[in-house]
Protein backbone atom coordinates (compact mmCIF):
# COMPACT_ATOMS: atom_id res chain seq x y z
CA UNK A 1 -230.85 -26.72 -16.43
CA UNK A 2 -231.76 -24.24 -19.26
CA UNK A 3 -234.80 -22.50 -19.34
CA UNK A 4 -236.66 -19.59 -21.41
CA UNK A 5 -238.27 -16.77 -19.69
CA UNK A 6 -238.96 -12.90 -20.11
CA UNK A 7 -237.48 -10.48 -17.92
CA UNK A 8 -239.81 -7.69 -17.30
CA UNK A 9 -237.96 -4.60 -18.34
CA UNK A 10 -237.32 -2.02 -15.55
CA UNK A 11 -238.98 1.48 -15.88
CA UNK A 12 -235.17 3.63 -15.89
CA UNK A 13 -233.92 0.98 -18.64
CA UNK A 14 -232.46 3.41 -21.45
CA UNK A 15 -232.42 0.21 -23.52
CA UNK A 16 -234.76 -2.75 -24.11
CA UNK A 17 -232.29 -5.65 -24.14
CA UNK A 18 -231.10 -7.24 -21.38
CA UNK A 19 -228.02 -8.75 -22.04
CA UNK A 20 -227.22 -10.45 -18.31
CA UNK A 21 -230.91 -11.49 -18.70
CA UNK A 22 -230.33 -12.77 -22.15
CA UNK A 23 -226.79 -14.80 -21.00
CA UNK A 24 -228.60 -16.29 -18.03
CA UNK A 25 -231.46 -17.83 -19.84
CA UNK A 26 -229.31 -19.41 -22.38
CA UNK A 27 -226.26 -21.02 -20.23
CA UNK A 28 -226.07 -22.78 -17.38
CA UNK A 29 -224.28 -22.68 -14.16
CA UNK A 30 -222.87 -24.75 -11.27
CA UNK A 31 -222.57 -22.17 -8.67
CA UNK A 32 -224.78 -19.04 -7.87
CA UNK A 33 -223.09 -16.41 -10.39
CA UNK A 34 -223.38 -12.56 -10.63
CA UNK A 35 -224.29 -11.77 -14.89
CA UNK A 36 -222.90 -7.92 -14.93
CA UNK A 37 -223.13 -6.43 -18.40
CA UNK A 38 -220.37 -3.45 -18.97
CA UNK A 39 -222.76 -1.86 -21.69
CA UNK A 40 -225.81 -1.28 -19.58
CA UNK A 41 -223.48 0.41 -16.45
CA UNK A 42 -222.31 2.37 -19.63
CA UNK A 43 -225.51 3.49 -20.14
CA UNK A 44 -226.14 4.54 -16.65
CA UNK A 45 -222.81 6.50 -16.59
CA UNK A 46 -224.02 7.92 -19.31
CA UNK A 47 -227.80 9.44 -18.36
CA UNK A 48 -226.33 10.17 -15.00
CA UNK A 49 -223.62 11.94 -16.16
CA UNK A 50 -225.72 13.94 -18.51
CA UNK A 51 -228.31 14.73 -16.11
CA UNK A 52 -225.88 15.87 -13.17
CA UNK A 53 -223.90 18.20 -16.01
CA UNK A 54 -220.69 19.73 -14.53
CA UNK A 55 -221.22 17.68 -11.78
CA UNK A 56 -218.17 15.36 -11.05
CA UNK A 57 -218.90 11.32 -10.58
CA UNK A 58 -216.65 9.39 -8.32
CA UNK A 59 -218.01 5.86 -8.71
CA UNK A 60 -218.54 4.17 -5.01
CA UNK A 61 -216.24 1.61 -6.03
CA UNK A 62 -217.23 -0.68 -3.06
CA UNK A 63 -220.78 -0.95 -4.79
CA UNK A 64 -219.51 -3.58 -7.85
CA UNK A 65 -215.15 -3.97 -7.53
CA UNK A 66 -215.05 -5.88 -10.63
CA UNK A 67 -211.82 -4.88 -12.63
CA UNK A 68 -213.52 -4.64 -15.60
CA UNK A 69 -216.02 -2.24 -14.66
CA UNK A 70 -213.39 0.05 -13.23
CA UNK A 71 -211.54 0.04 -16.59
CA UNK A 72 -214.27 0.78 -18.39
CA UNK A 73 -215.34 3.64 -16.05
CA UNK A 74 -211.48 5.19 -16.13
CA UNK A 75 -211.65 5.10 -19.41
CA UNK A 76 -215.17 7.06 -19.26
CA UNK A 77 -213.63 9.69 -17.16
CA UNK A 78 -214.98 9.08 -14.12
CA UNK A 79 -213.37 9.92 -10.71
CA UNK A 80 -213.76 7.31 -8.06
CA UNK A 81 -215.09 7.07 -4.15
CA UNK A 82 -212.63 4.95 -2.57
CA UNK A 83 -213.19 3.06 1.48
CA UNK A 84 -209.43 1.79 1.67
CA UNK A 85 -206.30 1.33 0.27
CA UNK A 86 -207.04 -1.72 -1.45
CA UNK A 87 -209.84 0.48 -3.34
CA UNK A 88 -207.41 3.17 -4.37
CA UNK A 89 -204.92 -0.16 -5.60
CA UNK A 90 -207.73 -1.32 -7.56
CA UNK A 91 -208.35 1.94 -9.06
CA UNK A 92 -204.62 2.60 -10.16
CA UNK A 93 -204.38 -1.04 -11.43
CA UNK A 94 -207.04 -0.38 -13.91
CA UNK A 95 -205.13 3.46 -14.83
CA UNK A 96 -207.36 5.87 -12.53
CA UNK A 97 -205.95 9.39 -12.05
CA UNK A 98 -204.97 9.62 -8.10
CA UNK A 99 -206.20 12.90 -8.27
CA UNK A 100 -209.34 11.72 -9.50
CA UNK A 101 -209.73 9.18 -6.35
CA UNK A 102 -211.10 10.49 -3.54
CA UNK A 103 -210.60 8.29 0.11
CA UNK A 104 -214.42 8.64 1.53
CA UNK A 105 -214.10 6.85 4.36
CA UNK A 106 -214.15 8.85 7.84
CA UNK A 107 -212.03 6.01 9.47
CA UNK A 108 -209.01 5.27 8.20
CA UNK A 109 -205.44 4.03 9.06
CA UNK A 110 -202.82 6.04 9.78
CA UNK A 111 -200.29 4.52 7.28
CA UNK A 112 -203.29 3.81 4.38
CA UNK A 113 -203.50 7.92 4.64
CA UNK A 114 -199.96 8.22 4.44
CA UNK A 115 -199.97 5.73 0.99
CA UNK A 116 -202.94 7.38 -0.64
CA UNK A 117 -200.81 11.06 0.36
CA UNK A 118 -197.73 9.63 -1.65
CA UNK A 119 -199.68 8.32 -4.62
CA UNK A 120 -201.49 11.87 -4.96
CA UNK A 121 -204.29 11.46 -3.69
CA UNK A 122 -205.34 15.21 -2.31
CA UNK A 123 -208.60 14.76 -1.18
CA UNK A 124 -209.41 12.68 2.34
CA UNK A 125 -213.15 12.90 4.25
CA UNK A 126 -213.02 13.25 7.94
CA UNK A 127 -215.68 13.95 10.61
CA UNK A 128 -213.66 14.69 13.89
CA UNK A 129 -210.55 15.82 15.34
CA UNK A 130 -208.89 12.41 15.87
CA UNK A 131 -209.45 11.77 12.01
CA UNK A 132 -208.14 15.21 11.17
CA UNK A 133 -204.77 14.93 13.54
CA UNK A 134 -204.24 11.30 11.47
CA UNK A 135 -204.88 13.23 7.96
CA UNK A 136 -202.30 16.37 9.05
CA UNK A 137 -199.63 13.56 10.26
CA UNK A 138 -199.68 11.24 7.02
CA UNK A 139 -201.15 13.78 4.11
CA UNK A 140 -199.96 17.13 5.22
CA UNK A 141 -201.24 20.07 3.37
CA UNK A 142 -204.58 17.78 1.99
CA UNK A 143 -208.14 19.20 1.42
CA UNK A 144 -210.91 17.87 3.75
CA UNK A 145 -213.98 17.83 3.46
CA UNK A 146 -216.37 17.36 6.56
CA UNK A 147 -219.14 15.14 6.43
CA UNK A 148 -222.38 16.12 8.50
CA UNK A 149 -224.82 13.69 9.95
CA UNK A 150 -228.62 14.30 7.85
CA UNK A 151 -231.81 13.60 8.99
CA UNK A 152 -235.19 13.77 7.59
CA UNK A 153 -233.94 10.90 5.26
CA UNK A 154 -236.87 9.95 3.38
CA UNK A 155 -234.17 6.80 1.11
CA UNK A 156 -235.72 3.32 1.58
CA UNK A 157 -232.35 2.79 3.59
CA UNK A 158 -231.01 5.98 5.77
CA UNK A 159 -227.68 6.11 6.51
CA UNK A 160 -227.14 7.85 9.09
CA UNK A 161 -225.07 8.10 13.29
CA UNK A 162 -222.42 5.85 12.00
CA UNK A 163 -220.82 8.47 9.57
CA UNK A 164 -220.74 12.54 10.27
CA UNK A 165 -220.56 14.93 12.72
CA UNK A 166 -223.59 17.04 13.84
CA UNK A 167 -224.29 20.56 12.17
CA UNK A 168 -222.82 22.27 15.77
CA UNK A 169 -219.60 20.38 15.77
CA UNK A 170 -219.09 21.53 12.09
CA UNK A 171 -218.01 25.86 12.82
CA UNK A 172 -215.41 24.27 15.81
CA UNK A 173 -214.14 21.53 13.09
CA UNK A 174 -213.77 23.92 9.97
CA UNK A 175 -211.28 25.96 12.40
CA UNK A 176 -209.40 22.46 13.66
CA UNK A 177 -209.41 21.63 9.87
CA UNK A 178 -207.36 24.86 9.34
CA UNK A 179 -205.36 24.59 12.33
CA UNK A 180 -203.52 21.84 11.77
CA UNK A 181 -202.45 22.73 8.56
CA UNK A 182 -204.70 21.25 6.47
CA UNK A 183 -207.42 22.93 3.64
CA UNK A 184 -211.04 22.74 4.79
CA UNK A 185 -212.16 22.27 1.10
CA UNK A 186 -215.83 21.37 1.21
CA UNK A 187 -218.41 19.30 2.85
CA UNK A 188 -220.37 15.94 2.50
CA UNK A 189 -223.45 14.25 2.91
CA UNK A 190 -225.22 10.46 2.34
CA UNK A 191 -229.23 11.02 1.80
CA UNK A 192 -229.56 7.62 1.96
CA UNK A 193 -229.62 4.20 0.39
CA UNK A 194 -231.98 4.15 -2.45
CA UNK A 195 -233.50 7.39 -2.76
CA UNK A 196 -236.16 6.47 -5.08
CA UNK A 197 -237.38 10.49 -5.86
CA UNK A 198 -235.46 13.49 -6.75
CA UNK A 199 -237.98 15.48 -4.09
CA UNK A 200 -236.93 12.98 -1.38
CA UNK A 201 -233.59 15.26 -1.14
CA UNK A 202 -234.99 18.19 -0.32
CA UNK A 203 -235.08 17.99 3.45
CA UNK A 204 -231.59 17.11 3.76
CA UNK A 205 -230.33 19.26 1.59
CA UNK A 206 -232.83 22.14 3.48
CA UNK A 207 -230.71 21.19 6.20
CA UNK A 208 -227.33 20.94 4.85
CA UNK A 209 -227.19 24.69 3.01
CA UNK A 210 -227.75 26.64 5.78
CA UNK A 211 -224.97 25.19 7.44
CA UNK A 212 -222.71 26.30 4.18
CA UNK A 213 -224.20 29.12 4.01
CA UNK A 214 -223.07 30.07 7.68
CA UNK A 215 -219.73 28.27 7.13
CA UNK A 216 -218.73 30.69 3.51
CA UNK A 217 -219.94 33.81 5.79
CA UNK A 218 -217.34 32.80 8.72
CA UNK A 219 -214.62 32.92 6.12
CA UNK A 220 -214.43 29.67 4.90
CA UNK A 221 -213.42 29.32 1.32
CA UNK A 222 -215.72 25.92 0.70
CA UNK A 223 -214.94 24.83 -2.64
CA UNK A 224 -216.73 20.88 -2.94
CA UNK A 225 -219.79 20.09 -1.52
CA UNK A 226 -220.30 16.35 -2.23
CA UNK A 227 -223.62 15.05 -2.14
CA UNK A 228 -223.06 11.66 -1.73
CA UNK A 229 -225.13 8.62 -3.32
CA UNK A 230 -228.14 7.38 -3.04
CA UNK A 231 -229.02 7.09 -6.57
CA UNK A 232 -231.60 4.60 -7.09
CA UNK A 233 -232.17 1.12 -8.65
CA UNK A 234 -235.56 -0.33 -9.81
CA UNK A 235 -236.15 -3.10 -7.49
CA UNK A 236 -240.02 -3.41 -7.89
CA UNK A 237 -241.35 0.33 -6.62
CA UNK A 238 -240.91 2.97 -9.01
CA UNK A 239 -238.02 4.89 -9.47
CA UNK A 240 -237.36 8.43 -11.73
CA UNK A 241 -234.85 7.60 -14.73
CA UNK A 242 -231.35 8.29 -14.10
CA UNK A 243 -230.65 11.74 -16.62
CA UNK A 244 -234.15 13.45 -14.88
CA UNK A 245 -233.14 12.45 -11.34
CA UNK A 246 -230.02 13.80 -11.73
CA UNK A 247 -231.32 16.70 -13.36
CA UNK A 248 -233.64 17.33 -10.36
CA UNK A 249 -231.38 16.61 -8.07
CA UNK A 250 -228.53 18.97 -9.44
CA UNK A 251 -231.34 21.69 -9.48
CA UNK A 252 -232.45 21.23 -6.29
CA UNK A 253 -229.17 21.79 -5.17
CA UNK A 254 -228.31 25.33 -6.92
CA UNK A 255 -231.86 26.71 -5.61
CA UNK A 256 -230.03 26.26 -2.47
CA UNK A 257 -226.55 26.32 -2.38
CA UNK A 258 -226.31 28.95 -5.33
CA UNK A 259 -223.42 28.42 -7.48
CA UNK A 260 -221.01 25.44 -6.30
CA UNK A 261 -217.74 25.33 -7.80
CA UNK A 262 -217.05 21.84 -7.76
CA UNK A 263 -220.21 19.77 -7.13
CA UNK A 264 -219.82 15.56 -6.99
CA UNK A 265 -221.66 13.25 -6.46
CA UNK A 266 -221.15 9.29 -5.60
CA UNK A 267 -223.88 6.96 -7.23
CA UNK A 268 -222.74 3.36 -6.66
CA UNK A 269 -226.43 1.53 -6.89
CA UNK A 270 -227.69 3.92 -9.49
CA UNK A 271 -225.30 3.08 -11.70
CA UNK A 272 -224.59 -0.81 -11.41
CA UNK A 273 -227.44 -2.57 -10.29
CA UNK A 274 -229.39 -2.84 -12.99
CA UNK A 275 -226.59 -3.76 -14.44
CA UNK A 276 -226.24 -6.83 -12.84
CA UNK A 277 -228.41 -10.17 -12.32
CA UNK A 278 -228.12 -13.30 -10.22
CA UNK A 279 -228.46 -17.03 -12.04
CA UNK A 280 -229.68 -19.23 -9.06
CA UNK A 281 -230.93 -22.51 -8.61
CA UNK A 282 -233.66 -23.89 -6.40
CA UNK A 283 -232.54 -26.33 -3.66
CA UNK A 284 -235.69 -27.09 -1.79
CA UNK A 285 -239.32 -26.39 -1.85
CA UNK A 286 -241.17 -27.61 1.64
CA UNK A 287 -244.47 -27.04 4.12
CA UNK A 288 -243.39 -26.96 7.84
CA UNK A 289 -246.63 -28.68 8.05
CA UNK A 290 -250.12 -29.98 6.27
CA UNK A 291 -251.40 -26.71 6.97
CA UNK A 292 -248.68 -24.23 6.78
CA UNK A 293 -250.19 -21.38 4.38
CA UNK A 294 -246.75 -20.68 3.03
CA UNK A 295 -244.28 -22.70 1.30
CA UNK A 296 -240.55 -22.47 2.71
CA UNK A 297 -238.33 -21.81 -1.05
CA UNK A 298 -234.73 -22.62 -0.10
CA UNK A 299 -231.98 -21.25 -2.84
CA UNK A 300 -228.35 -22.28 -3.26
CA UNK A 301 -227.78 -18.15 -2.19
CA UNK A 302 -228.35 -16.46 1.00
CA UNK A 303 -227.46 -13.82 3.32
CA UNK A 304 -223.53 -15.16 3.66
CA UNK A 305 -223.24 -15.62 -0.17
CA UNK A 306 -224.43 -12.43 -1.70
CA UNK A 307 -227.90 -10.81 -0.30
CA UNK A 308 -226.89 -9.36 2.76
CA UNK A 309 -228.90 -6.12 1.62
CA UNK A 310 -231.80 -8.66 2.46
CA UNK A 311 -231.18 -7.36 6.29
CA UNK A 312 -234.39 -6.31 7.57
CA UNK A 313 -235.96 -7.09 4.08
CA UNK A 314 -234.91 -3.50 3.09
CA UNK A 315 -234.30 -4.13 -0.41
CA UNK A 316 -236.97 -6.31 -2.10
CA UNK A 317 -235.24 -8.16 -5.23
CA UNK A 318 -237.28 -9.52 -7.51
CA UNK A 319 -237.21 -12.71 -8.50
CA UNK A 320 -237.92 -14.44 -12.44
CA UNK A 321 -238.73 -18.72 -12.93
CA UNK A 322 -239.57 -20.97 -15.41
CA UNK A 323 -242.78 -20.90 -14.85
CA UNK A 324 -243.70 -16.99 -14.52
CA UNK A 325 -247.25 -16.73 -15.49
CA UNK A 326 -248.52 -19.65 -14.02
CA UNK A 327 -250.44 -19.61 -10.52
CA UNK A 328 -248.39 -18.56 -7.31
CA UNK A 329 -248.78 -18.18 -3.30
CA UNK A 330 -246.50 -16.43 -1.02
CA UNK A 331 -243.00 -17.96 0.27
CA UNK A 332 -240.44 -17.82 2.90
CA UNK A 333 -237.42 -17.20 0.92
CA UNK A 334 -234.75 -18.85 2.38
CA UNK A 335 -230.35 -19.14 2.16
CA UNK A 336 -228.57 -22.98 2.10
CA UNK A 337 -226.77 -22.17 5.05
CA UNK A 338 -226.84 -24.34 8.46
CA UNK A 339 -227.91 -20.68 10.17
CA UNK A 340 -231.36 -19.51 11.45
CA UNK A 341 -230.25 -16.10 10.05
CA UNK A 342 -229.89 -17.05 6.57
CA UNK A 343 -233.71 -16.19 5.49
CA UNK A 344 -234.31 -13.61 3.01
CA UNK A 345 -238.08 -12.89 3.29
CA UNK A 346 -240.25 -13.61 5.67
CA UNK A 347 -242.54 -10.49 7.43
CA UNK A 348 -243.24 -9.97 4.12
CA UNK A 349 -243.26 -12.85 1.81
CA UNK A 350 -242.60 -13.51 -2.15
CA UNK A 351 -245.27 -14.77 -4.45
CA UNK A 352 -243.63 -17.36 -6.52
CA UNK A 353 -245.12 -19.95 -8.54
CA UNK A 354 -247.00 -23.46 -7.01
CA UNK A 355 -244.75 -25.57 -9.75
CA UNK A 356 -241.69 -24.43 -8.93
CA UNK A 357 -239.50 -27.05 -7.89
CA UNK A 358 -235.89 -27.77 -6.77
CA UNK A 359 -233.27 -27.93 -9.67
CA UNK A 360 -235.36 -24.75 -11.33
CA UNK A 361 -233.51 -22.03 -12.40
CA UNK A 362 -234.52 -18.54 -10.68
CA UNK A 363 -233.05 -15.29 -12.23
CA UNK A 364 -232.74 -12.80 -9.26
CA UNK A 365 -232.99 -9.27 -10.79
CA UNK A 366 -230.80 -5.92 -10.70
CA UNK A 367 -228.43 -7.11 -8.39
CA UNK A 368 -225.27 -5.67 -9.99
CA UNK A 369 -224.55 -3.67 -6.54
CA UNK A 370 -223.33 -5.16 -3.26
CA UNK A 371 -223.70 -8.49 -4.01
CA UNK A 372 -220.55 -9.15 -4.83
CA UNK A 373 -219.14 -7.09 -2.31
CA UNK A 374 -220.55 -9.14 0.74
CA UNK A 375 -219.35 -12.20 -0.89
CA UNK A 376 -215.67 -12.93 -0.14
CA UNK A 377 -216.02 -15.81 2.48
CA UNK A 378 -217.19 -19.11 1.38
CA UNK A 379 -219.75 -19.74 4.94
CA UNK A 380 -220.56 -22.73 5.79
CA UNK A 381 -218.81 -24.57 2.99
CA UNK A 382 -220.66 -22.97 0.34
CA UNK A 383 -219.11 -21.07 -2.44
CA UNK A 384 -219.39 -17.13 -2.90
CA UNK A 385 -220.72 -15.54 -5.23
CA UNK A 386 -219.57 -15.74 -8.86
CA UNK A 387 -218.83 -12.93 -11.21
CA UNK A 388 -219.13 -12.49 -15.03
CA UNK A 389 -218.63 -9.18 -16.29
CA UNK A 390 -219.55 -8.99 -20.34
């Protein structure tokens, strides 16, 4: 089915056309597929790039892996935030510098070290000993950087315990760093999933500079100090425009750190999603009974295919029909899958119109960053997620 709607225009947009939008009103499709339009994460490289100034981007590859939007970033200049070795592969296949590929991840294998060491790769994130004795066996001589656990997140999503070592552990860790052979070349920090305000960073980074503050008066030449993501994505609340957050953020940073000689930064969300929309259909529309107040909306996506960040309803897509602008009441959003799990919304339900029906098209907006990420296995029968990359 082909149908004609409006997509409301999100308030970062540095242009007015939408050109996924535009592609999925005007073709059709037999599987849930990912529009992602190369031009508009241009543009977000772009403001972001201009706002955070001598700032270095490495792109959090594992946000959107597409091929084509890793080209198109090399080609940019950007560096790159790689989780594994098949990130850093990725990365060289589309002609990325090694030594502008960082490997983020604070748990990695021995031997994936040891291939990112003889590609030259220089730059490896641990936050304990164990991970340091791995990085001094298999990338001898490499610069470190520590990440720290923050709190006082104020991001929509906090990421915090799994990753980073407390602010004690760091003085005993910079000297282990050292030790071992290995250069103790900066630090690192996660705010926190969709940060939607530039003055949401200021508590962790009131936390973090004291701690390189103390760590340059112990001796430590700290050179990086990489702040992570957490750049946001318009999904409904409002959100600063890339070039000014970055701005902000950038001088929120230098009121406290002073002078940084290499600052980076690692927007995956902030600089795909908007990029990026879902064409879905509508399976099923039912009442669990006569006087159920809310209307159960079944599409052919789900949790398993695609919308994991639906966990805990902690991003809020939003969601365009056929019949926008017609009289709605609140759903239960719900996957295809033969699993309890698979619902979408339901503390908080979506209003979507009383015509919609199955067969309708729904255009599920901004979703250019970890959709198709979480959707490599084909649950339950039912295929993952599609990509199109314009």
């Amino acid at each position: 089915m082909n149908a004609t709607a409006t997509a409301t225009v999100n308030t970062s947009a540095a242009s007015n056309y939408d050109e996924a939008a535009d592609y999925i009103w005007n073709n059709s499709f037999d599987k849930p597929t990912l529009v992602v339009s190369r031009a508009r994460v241009g543009v977000q490289y772009d403001a972001l790039q201009a706002g955070l100034g001598d700032a270095r981007i490495h792109y959090a590859v594992k946000a959107n892996p597409a091929p084509e939007i890793i080209r198109m970033l090399v080609e940019r200049g950007s560096g790159f935030d790689a989780a594994s070795r098949q990130e850093i592969e990725l990365c060289l296949s589309q002609g990325a510098d090694p030594a502008k590929i960082s490997f983020g991840n604070t748990i990695k294998r021995g031997v994936d070290i040891a291939f990112a060491h003889s590609i030259g790769v220089t730059m490896f994130a641990a936050d304990c000993e164990a991970e340091l004795d791995k990085i001094a066996e298999h990338a001898p001589g490499a610069r470190v950087y520590i990440r720290l656990i923050v709190e006082n997140s104020m991001a929509d999503w906090p990421l915090t315990r799994k990753f980073g070592c407390a602010g004690s552990l760091l003085p005993s860790l910079l000297e282990y760093t050292k030790s071992v052979g290995l250069v103790p070349y900066g630090l690192s920090f996660h705010v926190g999933s969709q940060t939607r305000r530039a003055e949401y960073w200021h508590p962790v980074l009131d936390q973090v500079a004291p701690l390189w503050h103390a760590a340059k008066e112990a001796g430590h030449d700290l050179q990086l100090l990489n702040i992570g993501g957490g750049f946001p994505a318009y999904h409904g609340d409002p959100v600063d425009a890339p070039r000014g957050y970055a701005a902000a953020v950038v001088a929120a940073v230098k009121e406290r750190f002073g002078e940084i000689p290499v600052l980076m930064a690692e927007p995956g969300r902030g600089m795909v999603a908007e990029a990026g929309h879902i064409a879905a259909e509508v399976l099923l529309v039912s009442r669990k009974s006569a006087e159920a107040a809310r209307r159960w909306v079944y599409l052919d996506i789900g949790r398993f295919s695609g919308l994991a960040e639906t966990e805990g309803e902690a991003i809020r897509y939003q969601f365009v029909t056929p019949h926008d602008g017609k009289p709605v009441g609140p759903c239960v959003l719900a996957g295809p899958s033969c699993d309890s799990a698979d619902v979408l919304y339901e503390k908080n339900p979506v209003d979507l119109p009383l015509d919609l029906r199955d067969g309708d098209k729904v255009m599920i907006k901004n979703c250019g960053a970890y959709t198709s990420s979480y959707s490599s296995v084909g649950f339950n029968g039912f295929p993952p997620l599609d990509v199109l990359v314009l």
